[in-house]
Protein backbone atom coordinates (compact mmCIF):
# COMPACT_ATOMS: atom_id res chain seq x y z
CA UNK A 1 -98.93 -117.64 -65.24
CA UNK A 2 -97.81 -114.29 -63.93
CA UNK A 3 -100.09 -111.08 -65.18
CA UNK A 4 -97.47 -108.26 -67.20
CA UNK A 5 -96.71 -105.35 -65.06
CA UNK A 6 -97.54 -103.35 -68.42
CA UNK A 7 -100.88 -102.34 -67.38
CA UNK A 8 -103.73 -100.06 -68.75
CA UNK A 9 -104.41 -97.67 -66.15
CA UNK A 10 -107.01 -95.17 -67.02
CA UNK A 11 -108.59 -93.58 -69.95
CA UNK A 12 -107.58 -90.16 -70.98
CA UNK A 13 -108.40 -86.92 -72.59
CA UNK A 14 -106.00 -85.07 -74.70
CA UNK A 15 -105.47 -81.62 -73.48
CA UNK A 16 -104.10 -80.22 -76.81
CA UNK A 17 -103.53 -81.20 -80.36
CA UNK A 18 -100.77 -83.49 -80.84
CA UNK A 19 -97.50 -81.59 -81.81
CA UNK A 20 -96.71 -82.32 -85.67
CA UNK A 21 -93.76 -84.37 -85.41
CA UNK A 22 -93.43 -85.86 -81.88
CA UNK A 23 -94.88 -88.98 -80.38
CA UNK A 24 -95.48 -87.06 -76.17
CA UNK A 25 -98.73 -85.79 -76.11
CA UNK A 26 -100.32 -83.78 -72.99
CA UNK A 27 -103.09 -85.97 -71.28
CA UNK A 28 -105.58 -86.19 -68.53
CA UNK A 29 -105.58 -89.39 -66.87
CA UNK A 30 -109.82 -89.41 -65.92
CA UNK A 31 -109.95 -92.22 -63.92
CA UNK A 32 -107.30 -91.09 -61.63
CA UNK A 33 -108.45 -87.55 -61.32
CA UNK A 34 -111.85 -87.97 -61.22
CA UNK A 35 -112.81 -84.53 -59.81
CA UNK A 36 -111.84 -81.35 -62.35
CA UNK A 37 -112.96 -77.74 -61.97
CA UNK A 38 -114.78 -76.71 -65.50
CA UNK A 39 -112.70 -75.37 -68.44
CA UNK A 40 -109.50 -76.27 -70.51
CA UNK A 41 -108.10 -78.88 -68.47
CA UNK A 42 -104.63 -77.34 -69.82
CA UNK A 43 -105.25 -73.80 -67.72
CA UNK A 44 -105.89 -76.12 -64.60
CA UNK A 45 -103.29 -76.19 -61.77
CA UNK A 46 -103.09 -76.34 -57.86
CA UNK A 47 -100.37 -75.58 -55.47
CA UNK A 48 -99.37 -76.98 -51.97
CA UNK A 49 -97.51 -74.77 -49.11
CA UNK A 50 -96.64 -75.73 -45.53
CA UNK A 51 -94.35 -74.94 -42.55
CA UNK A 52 -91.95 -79.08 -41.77
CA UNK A 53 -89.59 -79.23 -39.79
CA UNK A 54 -85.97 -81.07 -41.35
CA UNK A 55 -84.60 -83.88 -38.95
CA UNK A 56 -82.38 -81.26 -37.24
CA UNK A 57 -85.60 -79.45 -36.21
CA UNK A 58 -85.20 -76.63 -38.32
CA UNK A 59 -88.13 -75.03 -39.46
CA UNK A 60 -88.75 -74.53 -43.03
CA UNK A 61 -91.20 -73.90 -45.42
CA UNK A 62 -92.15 -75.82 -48.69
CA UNK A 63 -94.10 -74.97 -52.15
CA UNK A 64 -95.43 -77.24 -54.87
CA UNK A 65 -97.85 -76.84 -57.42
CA UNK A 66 -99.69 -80.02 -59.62
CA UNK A 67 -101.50 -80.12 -63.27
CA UNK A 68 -104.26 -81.92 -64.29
CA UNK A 69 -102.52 -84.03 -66.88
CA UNK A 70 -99.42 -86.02 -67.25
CA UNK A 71 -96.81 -86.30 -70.25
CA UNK A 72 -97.02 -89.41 -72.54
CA UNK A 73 -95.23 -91.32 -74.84
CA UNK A 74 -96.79 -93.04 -77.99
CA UNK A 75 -96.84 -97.09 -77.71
CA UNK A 76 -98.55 -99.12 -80.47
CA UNK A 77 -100.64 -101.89 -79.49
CA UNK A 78 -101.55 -104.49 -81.82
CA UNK A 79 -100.51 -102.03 -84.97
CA UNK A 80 -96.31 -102.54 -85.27
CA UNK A 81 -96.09 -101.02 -88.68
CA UNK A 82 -97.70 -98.03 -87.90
CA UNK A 83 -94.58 -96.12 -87.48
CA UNK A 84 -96.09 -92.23 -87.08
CA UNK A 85 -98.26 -91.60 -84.23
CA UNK A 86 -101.77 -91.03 -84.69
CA UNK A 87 -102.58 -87.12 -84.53
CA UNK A 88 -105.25 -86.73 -81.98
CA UNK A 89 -106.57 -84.21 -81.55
CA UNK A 90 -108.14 -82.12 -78.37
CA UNK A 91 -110.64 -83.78 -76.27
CA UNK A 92 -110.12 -87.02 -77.82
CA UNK A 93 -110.11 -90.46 -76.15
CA UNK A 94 -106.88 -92.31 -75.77
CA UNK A 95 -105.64 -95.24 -73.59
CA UNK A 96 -102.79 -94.75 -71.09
CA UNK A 97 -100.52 -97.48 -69.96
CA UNK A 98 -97.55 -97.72 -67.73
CA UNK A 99 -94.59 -100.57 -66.55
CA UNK A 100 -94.96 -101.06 -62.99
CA UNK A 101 -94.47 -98.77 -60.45
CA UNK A 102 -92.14 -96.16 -62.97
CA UNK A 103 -93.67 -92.90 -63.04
CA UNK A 104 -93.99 -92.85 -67.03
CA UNK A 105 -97.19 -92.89 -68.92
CA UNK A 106 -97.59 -94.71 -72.64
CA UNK A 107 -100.30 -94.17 -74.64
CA UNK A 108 -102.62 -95.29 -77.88
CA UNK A 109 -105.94 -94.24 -79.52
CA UNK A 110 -108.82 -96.53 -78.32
CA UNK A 111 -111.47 -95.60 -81.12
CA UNK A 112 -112.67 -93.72 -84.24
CA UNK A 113 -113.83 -90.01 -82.85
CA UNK A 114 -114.08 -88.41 -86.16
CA UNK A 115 -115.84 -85.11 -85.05
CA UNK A 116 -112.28 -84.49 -83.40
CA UNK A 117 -109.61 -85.81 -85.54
CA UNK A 118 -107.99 -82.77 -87.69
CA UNK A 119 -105.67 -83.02 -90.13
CA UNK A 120 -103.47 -86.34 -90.47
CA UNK A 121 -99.85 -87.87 -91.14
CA UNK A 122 -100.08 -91.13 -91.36
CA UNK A 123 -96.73 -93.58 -92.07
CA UNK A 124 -96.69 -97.15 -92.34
CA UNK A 125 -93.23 -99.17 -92.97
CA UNK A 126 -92.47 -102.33 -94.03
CA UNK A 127 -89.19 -104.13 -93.40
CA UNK A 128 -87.00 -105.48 -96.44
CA UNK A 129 -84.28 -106.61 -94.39
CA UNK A 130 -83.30 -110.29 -95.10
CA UNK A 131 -81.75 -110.53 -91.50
CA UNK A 132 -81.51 -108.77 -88.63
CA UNK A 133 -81.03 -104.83 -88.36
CA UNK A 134 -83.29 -102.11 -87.98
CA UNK A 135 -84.87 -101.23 -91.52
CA UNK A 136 -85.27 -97.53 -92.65
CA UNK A 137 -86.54 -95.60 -95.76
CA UNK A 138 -84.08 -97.60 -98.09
CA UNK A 139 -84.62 -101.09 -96.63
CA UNK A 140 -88.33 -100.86 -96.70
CA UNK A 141 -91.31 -100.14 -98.49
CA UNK A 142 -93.84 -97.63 -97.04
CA UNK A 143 -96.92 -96.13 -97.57
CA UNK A 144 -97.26 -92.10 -96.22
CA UNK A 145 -100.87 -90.61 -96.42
CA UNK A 146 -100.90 -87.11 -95.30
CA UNK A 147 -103.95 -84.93 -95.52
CA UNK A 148 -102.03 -82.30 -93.87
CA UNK A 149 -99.37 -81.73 -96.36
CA UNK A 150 -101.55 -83.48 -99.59
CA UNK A 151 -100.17 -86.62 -100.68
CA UNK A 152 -99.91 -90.04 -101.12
CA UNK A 153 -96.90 -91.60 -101.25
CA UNK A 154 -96.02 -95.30 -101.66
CA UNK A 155 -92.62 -96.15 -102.34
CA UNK A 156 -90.29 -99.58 -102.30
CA UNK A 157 -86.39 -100.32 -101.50
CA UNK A 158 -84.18 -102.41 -103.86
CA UNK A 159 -81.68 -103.30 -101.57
CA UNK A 160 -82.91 -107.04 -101.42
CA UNK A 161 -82.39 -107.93 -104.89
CA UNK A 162 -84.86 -106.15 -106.22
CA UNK A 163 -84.18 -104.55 -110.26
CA UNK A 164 -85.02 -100.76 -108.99
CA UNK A 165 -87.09 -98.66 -106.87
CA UNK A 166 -90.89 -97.56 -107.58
CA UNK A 167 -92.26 -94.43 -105.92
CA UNK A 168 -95.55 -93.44 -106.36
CA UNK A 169 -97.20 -90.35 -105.51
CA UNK A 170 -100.49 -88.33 -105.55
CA UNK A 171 -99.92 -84.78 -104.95
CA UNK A 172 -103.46 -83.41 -104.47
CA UNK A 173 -102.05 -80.40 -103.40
CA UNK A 174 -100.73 -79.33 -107.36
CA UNK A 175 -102.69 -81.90 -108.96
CA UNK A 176 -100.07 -84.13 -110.45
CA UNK A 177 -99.96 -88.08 -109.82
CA UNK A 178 -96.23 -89.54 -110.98
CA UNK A 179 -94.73 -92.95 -111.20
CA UNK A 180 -90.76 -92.95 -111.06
CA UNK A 181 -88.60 -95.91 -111.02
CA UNK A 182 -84.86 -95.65 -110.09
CA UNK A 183 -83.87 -96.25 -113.51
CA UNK A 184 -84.99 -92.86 -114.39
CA UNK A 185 -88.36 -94.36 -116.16
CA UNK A 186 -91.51 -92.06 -115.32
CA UNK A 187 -95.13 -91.54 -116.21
CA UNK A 188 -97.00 -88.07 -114.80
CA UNK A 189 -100.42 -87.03 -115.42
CA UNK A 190 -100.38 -83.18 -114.77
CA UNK A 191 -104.23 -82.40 -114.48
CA UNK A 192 -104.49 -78.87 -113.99
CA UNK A 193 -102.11 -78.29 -117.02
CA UNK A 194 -103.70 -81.18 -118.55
CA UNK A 195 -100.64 -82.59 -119.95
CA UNK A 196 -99.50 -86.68 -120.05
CA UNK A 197 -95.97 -87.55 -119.65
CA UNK A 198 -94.48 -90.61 -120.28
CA UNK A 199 -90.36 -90.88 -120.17
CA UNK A 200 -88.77 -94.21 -121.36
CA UNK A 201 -85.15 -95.51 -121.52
CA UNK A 202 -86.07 -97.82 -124.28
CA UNK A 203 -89.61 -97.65 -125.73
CA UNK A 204 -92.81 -97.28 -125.58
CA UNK A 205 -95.56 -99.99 -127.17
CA UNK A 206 -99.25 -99.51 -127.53
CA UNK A 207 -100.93 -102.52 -128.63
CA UNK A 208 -105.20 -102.56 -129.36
CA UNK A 209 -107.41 -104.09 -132.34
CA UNK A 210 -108.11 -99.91 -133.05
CA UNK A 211 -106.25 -96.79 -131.71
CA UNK A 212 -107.98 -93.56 -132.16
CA UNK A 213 -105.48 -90.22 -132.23
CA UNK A 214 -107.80 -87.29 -131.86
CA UNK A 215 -105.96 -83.88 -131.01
CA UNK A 216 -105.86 -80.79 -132.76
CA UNK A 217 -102.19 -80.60 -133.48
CA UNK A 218 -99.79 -84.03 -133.83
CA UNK A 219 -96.13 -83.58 -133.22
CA UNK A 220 -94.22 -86.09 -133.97
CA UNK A 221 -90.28 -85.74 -133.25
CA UNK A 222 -88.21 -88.30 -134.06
CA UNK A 223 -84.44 -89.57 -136.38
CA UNK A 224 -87.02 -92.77 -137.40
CA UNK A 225 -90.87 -93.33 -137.01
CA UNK A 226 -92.01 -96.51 -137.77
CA UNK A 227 -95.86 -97.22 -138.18
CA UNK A 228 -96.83 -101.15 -138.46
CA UNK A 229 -100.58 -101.43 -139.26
CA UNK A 230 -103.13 -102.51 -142.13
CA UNK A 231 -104.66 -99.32 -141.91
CA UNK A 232 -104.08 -95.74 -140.17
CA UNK A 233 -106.92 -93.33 -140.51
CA UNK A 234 -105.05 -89.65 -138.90
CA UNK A 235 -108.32 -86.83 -137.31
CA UNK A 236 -105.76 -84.67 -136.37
CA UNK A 237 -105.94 -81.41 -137.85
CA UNK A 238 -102.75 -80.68 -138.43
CA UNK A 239 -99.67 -83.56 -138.38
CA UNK A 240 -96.06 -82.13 -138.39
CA UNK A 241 -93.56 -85.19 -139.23
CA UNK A 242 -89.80 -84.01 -137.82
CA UNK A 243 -88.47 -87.40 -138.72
CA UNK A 244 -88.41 -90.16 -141.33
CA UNK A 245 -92.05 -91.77 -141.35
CA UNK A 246 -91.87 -95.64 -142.82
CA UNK A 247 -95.65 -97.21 -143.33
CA UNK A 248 -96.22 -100.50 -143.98
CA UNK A 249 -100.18 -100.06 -144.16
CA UNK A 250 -102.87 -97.58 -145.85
CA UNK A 251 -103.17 -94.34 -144.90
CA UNK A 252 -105.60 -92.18 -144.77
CA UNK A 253 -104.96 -88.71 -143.69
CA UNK A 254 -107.17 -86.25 -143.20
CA UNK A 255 -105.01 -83.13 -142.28
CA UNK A 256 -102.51 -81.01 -143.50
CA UNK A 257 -98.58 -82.92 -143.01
CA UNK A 258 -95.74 -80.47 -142.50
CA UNK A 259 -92.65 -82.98 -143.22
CA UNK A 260 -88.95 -82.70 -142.48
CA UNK A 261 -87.70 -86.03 -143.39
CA UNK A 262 -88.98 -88.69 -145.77
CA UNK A 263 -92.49 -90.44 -146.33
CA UNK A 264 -92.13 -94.54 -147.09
CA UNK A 265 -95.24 -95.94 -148.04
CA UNK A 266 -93.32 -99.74 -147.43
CA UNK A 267 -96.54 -101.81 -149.30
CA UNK A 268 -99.43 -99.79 -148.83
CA UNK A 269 -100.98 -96.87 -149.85
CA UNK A 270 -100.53 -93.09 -148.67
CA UNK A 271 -103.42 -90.99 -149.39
CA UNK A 272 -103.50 -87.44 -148.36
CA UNK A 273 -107.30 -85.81 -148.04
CA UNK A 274 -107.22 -82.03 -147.83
């Protein structure tokens, strides 16, 4: 069997921090310039001059100057749905590849230098094509970590059947985690505010052998509030009814009730404890 002619062909060293957004990086190939003067290998540069002569035997002079590093494109290996290139850093370690004889240079990370990674955007995609195409953000799910922007975002396409969307996110740069469907459903936890939202279309159903409802102030807002239970015992300090309350079980409340519609005890017993 015939050997590729994509080859590894030396290990390099990044000469500057990864531009946000771009897959080239600048590199130093260290196995094919083995010999370096000290200092940032960026600052590093030669030049060549001589007197040739052209075939018609006319004299004339010539001028070139050469770097210590090469430009290189990002190549996965062994990672497809990685689709962001890692953000190394200065100084670290990568692998360089090329095809052939073409005078282009690939390149990938070869290990974990964590005293030189900074910060990171990291984006993995998943196809949700059926058949052939080339996926994007709405035919595929993804997950996007970025440290440098702070957030965590995983989201997922409908466009292969699927009800709706879902996106996730953790935005540890406000402090506020959300779940949104594309049906305009949503749940957010704002924890600096301190304050947990929950948006339905339809309803909302909490189900447990006890639920506790300790807060200092109760607002309930509502055309109809229906309460199905053997027994409700209220801690809340104050409970402000905007709506018609129907119970079907014993109360006990042990608060003052500011009402704007109309108390039901439906079988059971309402006793109010001042």
């Amino acid at each position: 069997m015939s050997t590729s002619n994509y080859r590894a062909v030396s290990l390099g060293i990044v000469v500057e921090d990864k531009p946000k957004g771009t897959d080239i990086i600048l590199v130093s190939p260290i196995e094919e310039l083995t010999q370096q003067d000290s200092g940032p290998i960026k600052d590093q540069s030669g030049s060549f001059k001589g007197d040739k002569k052209s075939t018609g035997s006319v004299n004339f002079k010539s001028e070139h100057s050469s770097k210590n590093y090469v430009k290189a494109t990002w190549r996965s290996v062994g990672n497809g749905n990685r689709t962001s290139a890692p953000d190394v850093g200065a100084s670290e370690t990568v692998l360089l590849y090329k095809y052939g004889d073409v005078d282009e240079y690939y390149w990938d990370d070869v290990g974990r230098e964590p005293s030189l990674r900074k910060l990171e955007d990291v984006l993995y995609s998943y196809s949700n094509l059926p058949g052939q195409g080339s996926y994007d953000k709405s035919t595929s799910y993804s997950v996007h970590v970025s440290t440098r922007e702070k957030f965590i975002h995983i989201h997922t396409a409908n466009n292969d059947g699927e009800p709706c969307t879902y996106d996730l996110k953790i935005d540890t740069a406000k402090g506020i985690f959300t779940v949104v469907d594309g049906l305009g459903n949503s749940m957010t936890l704002n924890s600096v505010a301190g304050v947990h939202e929950t948006i339905m279309n339809t309803e909302i159903i909490r189900k447990a052998p006890k639920i506790t409802d300790i807060a200092e102030q109760h607002i309930v807002q509502a055309s109809v509030s229906v309460t199905q239970a053997s027994t409700i015992t209220n801690d809340t300090p104050n409970l402000v009814n905007t709506g018609n309350m129907v119970t079907e079980g014993n109360v006990t409340n042990k608060a003052n009730v500011t009402t704007a519609g109309k108390d039901i005890a439906a079988g059971g017993n309402f006793n109010a404890v001042h």
